[in-house]
N, C-alpha and C. Protein backbone atom coordinates (compact mmCIF):
# COMPACT_ATOMS: atom_id res chain seq x y z
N UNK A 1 -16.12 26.44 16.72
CA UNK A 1 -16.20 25.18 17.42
C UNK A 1 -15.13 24.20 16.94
N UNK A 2 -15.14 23.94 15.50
CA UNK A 2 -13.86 23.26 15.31
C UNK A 2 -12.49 23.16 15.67
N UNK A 3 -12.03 25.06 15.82
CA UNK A 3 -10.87 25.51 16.39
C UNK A 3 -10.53 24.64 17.75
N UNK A 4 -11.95 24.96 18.58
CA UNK A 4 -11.72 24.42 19.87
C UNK A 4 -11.45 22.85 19.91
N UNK A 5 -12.29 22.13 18.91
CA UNK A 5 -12.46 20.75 18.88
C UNK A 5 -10.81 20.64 18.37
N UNK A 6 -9.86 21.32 17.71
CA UNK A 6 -8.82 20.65 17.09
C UNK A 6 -7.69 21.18 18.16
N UNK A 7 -7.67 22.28 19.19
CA UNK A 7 -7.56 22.54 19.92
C UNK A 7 -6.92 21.41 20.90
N UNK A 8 -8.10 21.07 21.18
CA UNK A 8 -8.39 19.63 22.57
C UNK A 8 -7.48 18.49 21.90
N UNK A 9 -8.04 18.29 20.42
CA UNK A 9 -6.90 17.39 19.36
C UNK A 9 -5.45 17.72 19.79
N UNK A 10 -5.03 18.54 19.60
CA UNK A 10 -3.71 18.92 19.40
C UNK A 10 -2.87 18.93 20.36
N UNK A 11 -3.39 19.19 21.53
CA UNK A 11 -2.97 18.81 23.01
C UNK A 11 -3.17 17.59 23.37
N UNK A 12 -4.02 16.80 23.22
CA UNK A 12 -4.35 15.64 23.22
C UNK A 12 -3.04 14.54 22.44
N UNK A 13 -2.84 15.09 21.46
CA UNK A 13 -2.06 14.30 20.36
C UNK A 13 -0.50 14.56 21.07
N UNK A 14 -0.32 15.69 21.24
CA UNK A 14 1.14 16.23 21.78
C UNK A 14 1.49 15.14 22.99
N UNK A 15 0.64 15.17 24.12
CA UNK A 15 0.52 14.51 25.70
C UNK A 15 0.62 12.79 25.48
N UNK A 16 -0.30 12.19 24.30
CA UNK A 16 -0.09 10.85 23.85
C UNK A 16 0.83 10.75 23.19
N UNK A 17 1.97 11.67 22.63
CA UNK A 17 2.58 11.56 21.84
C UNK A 17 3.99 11.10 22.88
N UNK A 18 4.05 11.94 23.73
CA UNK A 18 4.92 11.97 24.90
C UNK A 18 4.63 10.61 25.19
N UNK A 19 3.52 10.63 26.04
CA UNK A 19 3.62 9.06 26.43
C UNK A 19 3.72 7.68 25.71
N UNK A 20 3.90 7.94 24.40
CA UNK A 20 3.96 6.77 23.17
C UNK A 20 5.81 6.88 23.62
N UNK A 21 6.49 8.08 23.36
CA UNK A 21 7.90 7.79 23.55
C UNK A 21 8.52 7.43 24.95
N UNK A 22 7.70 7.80 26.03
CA UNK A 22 8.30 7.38 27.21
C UNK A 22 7.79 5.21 27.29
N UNK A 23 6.73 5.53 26.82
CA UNK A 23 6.48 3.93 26.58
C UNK A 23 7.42 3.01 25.60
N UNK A 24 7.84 3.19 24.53
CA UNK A 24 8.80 3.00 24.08
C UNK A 24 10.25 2.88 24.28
N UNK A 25 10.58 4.27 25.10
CA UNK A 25 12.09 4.16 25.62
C UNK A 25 11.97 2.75 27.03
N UNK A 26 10.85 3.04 28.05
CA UNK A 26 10.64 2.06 28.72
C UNK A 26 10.98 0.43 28.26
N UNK A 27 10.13 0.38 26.94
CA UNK A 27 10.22 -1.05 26.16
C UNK A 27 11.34 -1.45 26.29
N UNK A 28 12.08 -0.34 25.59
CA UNK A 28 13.38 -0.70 24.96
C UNK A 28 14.78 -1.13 26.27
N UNK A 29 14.27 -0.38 27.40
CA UNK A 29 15.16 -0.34 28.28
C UNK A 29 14.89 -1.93 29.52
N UNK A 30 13.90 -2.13 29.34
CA UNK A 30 13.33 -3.23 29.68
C UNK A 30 14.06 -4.92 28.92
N UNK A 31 13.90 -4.47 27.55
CA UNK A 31 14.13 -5.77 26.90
C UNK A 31 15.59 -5.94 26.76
N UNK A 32 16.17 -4.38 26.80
CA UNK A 32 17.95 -4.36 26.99
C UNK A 32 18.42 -5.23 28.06
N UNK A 33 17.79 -4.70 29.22
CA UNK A 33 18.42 -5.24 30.26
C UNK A 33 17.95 -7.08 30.47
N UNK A 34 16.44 -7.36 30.11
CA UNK A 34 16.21 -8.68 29.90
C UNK A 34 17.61 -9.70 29.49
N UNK A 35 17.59 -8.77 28.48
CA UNK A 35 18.80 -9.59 27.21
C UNK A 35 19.99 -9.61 27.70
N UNK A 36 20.28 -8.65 28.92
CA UNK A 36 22.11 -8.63 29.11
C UNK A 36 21.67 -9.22 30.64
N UNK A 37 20.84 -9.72 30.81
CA UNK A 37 20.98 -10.58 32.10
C UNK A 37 20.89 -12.07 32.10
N UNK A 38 19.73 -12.10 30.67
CA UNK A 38 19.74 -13.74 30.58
C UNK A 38 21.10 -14.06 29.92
N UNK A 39 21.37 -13.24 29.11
CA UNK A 39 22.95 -14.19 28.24
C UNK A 39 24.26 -13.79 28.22
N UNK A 40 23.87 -12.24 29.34
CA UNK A 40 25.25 -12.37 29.96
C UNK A 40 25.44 -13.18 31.39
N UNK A 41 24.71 -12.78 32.03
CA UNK A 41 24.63 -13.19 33.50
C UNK A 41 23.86 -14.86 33.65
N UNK A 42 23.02 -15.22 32.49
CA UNK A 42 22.37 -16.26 32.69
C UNK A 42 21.22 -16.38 33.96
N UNK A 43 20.96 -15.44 34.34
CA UNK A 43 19.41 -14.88 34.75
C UNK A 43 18.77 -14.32 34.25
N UNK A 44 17.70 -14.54 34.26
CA UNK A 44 17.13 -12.97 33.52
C UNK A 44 16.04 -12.80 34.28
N UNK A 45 14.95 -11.88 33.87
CA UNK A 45 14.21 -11.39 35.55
C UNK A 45 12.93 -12.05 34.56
N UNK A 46 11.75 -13.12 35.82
CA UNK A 46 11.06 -13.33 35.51
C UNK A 46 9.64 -12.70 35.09
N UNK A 47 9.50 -11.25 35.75
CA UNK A 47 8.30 -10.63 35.16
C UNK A 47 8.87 -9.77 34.01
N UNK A 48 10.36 -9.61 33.54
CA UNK A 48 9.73 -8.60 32.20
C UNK A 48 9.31 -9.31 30.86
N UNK A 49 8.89 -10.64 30.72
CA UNK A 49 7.77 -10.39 29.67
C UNK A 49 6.54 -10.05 29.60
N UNK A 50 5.90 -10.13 31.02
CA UNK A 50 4.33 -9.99 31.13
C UNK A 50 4.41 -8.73 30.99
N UNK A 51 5.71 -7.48 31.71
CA UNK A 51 5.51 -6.49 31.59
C UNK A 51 6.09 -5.63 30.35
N UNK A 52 6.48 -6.34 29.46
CA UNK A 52 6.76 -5.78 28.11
C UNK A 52 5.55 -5.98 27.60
N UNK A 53 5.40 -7.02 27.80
CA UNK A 53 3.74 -6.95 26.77
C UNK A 53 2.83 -6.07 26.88
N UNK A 54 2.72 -5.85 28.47
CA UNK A 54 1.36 -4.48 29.05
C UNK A 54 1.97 -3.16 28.15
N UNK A 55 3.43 -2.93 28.19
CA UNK A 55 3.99 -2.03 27.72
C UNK A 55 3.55 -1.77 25.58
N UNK A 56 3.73 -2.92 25.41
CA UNK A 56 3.27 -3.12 24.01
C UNK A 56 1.67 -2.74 23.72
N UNK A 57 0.44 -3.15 24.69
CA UNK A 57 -0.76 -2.52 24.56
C UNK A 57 -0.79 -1.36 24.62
N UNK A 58 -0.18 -0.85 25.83
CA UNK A 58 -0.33 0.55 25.81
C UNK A 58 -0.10 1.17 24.53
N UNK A 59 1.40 1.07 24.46
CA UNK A 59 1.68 1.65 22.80
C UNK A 59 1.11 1.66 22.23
N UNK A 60 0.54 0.68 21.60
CA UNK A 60 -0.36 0.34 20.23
C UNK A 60 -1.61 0.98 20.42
N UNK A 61 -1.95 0.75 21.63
CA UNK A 61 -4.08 1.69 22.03
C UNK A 61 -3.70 3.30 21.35
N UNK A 62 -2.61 3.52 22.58
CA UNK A 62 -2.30 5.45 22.42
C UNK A 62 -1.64 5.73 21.44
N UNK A 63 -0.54 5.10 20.84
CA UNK A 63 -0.46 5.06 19.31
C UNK A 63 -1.60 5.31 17.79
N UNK A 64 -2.61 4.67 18.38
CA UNK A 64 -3.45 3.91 17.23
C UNK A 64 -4.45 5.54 16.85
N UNK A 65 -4.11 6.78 17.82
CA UNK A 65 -5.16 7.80 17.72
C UNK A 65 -4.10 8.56 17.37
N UNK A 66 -2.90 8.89 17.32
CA UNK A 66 -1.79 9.30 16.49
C UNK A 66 -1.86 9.04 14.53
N UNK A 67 -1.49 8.04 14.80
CA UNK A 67 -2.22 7.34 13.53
C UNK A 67 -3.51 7.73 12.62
N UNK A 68 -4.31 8.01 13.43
CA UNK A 68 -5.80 8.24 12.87
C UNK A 68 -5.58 9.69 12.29
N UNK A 69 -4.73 10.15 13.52
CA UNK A 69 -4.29 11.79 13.04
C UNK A 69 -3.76 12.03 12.11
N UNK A 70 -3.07 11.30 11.42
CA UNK A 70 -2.21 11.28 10.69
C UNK A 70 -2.72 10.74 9.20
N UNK A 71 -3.66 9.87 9.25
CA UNK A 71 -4.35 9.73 8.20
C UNK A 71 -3.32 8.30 7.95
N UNK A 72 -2.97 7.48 8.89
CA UNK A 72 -1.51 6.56 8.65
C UNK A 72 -2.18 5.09 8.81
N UNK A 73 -3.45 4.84 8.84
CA UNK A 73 -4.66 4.02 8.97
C UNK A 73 -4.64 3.48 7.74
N UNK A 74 -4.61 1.99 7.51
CA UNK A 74 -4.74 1.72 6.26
C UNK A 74 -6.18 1.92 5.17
N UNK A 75 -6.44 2.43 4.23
CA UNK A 75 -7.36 3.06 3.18
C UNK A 75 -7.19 2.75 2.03
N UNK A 76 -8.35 3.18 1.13
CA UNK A 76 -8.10 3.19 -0.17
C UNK A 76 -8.26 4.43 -0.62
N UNK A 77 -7.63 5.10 -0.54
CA UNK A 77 -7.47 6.96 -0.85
C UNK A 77 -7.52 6.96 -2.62
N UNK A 78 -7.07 5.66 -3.38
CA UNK A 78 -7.05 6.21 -4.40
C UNK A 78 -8.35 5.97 -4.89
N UNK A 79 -9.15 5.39 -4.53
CA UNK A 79 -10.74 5.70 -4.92
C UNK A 79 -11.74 5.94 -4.44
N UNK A 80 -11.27 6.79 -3.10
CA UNK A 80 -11.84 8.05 -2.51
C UNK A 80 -11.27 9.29 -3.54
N UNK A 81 -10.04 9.51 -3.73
CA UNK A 81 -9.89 10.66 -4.46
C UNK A 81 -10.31 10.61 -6.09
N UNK A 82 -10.56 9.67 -7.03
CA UNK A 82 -11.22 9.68 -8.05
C UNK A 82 -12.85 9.71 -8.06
N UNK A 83 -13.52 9.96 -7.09
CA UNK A 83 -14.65 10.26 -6.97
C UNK A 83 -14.81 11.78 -6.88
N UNK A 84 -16.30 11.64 -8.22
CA UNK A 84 -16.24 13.62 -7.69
C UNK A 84 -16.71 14.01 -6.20
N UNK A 85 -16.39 15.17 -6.18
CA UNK A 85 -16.19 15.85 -4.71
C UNK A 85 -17.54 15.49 -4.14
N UNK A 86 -19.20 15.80 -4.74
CA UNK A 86 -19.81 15.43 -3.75
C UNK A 86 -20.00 13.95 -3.74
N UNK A 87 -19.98 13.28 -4.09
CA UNK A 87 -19.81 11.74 -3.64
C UNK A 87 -18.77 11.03 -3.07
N UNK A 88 -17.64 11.66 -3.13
CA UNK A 88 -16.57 11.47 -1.81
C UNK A 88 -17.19 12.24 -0.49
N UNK A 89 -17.88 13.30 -0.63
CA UNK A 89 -18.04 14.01 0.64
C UNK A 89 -18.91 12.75 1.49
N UNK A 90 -20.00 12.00 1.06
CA UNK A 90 -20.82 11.05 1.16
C UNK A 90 -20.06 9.96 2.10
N UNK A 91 -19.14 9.29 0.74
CA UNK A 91 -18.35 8.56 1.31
C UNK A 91 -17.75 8.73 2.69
N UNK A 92 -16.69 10.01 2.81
CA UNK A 92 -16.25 10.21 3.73
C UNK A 92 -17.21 10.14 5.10
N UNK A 93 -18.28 10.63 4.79
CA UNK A 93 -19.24 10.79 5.91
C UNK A 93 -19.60 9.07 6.39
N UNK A 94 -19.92 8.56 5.34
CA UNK A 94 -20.57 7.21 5.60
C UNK A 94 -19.35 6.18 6.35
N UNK A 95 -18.34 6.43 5.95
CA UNK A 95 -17.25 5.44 6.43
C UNK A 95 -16.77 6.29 7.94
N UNK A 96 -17.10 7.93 8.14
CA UNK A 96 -16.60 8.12 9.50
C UNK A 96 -17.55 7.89 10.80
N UNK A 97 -19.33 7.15 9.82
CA UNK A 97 -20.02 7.08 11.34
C UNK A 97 -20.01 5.54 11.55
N UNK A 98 -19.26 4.94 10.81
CA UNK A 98 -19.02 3.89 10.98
C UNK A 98 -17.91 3.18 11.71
N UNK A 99 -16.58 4.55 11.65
CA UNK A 99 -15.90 4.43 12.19
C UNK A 99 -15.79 4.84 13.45
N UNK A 100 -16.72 5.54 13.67
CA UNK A 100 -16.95 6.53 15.02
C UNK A 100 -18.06 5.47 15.64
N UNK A 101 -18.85 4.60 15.37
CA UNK A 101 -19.51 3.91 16.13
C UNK A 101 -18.84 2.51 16.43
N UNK A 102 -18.00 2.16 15.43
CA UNK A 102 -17.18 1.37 16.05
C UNK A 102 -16.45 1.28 17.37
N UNK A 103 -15.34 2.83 17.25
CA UNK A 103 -14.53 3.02 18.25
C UNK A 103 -15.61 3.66 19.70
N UNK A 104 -16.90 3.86 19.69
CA UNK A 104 -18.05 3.88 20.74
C UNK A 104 -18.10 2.37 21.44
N UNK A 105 -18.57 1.60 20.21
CA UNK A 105 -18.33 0.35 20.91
C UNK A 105 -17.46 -0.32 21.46
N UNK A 106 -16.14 -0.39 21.00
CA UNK A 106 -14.89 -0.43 21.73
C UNK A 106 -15.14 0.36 23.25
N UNK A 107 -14.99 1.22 23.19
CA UNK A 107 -14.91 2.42 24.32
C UNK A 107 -15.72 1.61 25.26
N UNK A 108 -17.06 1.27 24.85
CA UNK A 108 -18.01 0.80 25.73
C UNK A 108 -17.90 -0.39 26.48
N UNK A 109 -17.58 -1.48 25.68
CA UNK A 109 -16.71 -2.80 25.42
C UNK A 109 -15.40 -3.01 26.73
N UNK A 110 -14.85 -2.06 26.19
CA UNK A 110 -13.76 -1.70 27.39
C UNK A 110 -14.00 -1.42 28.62
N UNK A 111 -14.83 -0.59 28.55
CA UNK A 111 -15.08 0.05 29.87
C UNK A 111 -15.44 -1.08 30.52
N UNK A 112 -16.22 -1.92 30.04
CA UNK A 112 -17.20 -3.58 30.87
C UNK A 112 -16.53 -3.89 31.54
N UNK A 113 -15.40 -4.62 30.18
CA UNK A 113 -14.05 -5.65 30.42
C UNK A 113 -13.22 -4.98 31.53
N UNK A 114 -12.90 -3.68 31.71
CA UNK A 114 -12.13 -3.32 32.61
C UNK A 114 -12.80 -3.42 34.69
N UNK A 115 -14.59 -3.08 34.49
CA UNK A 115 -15.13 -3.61 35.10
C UNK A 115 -14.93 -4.76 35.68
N UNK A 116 -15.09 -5.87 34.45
CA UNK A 116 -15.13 -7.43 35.22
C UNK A 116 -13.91 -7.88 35.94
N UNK A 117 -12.34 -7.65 34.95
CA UNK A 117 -11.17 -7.77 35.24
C UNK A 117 -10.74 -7.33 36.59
N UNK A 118 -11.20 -6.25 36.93
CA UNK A 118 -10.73 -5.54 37.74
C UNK A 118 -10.22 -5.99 39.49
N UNK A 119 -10.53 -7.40 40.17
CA UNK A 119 -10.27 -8.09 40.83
C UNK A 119 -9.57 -9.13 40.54
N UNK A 120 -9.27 -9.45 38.92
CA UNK A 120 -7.89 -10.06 39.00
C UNK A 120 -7.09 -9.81 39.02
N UNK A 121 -6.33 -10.76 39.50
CA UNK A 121 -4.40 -9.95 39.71
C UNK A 121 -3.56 -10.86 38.60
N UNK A 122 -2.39 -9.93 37.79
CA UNK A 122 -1.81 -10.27 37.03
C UNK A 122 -1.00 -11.45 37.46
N UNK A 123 -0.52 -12.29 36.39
CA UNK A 123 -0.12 -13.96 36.69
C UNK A 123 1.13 -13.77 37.11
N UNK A 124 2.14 -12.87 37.12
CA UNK A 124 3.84 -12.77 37.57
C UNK A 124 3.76 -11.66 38.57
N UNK A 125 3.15 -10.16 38.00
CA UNK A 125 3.38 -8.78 38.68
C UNK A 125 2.03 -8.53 39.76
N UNK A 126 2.63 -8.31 40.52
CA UNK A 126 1.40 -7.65 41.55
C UNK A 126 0.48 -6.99 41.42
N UNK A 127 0.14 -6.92 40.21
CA UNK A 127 -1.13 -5.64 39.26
C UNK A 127 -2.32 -5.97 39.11
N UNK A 128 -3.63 -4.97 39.30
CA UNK A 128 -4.80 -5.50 38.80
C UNK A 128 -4.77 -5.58 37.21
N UNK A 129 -5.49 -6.42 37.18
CA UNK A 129 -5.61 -6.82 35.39
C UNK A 129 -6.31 -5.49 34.58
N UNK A 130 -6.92 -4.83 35.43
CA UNK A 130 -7.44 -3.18 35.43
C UNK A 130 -6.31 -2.63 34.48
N UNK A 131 -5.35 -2.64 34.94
CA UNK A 131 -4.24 -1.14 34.30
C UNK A 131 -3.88 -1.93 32.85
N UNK A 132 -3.89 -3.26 32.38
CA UNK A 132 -3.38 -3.53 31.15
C UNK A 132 -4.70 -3.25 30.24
N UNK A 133 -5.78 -3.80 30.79
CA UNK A 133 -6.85 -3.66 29.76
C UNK A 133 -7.37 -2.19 29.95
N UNK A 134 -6.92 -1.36 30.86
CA UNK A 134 -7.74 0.54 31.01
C UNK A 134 -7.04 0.71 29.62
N UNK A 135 -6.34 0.27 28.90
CA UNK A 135 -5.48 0.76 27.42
C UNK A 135 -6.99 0.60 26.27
N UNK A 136 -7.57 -0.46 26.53
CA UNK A 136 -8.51 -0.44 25.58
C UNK A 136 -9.50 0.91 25.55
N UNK A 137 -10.00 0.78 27.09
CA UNK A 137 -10.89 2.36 26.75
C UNK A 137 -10.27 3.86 26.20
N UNK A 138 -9.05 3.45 27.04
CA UNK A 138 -8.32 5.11 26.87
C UNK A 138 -8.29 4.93 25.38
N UNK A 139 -7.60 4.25 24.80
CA UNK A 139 -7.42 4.53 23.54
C UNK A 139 -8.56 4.45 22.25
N UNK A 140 -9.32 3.84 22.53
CA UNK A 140 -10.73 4.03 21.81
C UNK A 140 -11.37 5.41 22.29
N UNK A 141 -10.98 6.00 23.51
CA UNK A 141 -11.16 7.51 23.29
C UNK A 141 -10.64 8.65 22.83
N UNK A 142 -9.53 8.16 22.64
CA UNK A 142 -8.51 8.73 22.17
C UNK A 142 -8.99 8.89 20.54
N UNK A 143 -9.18 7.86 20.33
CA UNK A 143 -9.23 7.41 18.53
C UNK A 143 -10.62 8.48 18.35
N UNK A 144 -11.88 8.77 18.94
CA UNK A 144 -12.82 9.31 19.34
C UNK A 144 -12.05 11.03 19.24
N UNK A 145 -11.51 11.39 20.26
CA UNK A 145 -11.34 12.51 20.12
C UNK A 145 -10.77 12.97 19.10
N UNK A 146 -9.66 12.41 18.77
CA UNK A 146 -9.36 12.27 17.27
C UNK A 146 -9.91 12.71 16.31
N UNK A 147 -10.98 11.42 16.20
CA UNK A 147 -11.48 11.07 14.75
C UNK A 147 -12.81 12.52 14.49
N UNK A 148 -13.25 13.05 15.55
CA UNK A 148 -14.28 14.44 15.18
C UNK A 148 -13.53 15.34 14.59
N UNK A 149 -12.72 16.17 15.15
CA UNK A 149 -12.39 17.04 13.94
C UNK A 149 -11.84 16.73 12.37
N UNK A 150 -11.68 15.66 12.38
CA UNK A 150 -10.31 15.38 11.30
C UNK A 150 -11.54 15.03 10.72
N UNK A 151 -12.76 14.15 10.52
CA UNK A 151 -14.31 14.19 9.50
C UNK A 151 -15.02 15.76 9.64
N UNK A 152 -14.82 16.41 10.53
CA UNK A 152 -15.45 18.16 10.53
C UNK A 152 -14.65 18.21 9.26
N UNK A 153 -12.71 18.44 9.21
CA UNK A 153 -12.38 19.06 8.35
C UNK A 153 -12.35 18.48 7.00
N UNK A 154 -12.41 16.87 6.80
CA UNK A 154 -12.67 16.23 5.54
C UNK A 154 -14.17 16.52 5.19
N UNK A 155 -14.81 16.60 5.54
CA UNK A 155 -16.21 17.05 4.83
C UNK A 155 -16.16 18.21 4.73
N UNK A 156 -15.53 19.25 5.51
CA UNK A 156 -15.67 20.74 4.94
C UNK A 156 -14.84 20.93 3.39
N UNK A 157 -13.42 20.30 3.41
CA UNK A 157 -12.57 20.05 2.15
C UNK A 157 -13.07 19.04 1.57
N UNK A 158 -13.45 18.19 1.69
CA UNK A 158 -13.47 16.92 0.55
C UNK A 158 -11.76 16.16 0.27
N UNK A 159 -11.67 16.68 1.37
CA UNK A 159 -9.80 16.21 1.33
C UNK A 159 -9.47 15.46 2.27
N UNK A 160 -8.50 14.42 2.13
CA UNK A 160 -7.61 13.78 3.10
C UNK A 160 -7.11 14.60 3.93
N UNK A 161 -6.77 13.62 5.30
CA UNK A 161 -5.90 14.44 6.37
C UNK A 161 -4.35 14.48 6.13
N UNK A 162 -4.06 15.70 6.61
CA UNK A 162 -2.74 15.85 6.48
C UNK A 162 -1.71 15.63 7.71
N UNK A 163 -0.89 15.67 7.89
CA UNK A 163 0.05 15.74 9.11
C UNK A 163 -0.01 17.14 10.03
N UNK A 164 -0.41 16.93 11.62
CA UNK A 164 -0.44 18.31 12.08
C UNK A 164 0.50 18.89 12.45
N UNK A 165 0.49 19.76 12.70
CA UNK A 165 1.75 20.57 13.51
C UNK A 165 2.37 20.33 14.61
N UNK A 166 1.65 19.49 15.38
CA UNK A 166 1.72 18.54 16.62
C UNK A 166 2.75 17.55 16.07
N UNK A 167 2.28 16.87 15.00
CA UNK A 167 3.44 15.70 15.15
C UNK A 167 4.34 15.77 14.27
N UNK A 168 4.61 17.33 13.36
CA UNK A 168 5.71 17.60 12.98
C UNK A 168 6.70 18.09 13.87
N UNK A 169 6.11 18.72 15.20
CA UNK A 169 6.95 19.08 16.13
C UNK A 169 7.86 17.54 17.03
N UNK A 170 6.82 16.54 16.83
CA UNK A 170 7.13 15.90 17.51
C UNK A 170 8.11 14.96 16.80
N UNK A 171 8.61 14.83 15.45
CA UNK A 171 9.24 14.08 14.45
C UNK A 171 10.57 14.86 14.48
């Protein structure tokens, strides 16, 4: 079951991983051209800040389950790892249903907010307010799919996560 669960991870991580860099090159190509229109040309186009910013949530939501993968989440590892093994195993457990009910509530949270929003229209771009805030759920599921195997395999080891093969391919 784990196989499968890290499986779904690993494809999962690869596909967000993609879309973290196409979101990024987007950013970047966005704020280029911003910049060589306002101060070369002395125009510059009035919706790309609202839409750099949507661009910036995204990143950071689908980013933020990369991260988790990675073990790149800020911690105190050094006194998780000076604990003997079964009272880190504890630990680990106690801090991942905490972390796993967190990112539930998020998920849930989101889903509302994307509900209520969903008949407003963005203040510059023609968009429902839907597609900037759908970043909150996706990525609190994301962090979710994530975060199960990577506590399967820290409680089976008593060990930190390591870097997968997924995002060594992807580095």
């Amino acid at each position: 079951m784990l196989r499968s669960l890290e499986r779904v991870a690993d494809r999962l991580a690869y596909w967000t991983g993609i879309c973290v860099m196409a979101l990024v090159a987007a950013f970047t190509l966005l704020v280029s051209l911003s910049v060589v229109l306002r101060y070369g040309f002395g125009r510059g186009l009035d919706w790309s800040e609202e839409l750099g910013r949507y661009l910036m949530i995204w990143m950071g939501f689908l980013a933020a389950s990369l991260a988790l993968r990675n073990g790149a989440h800020v911690g105190v590892d050094m006194i998780r790892a000076a604990l003997p093994r079964p009272v880190r195993r504890i630990v680990i457990l106690a801090g991942s249903l905490v972390t796993f009910s967190f990112f539930v509530m998020v998920a849930y949270q989101g889903i509302r907010l994307v509900g209520m929003v969903w008949p407003q229209e963005s203040l510059v771009l023609p968009i429902s307010m839907f597609w900037p805030y759908l970043a909150i759920p996706v990525g609190a599921l994301l962090l979710l799919i994530q975060l199960v195997p990577m506590v399967i395999r820290e409680w089976r080891t008593g060990a930190a996560v390591h870097v997968s093969a997924t995002e060594e391919r992807l580095t």
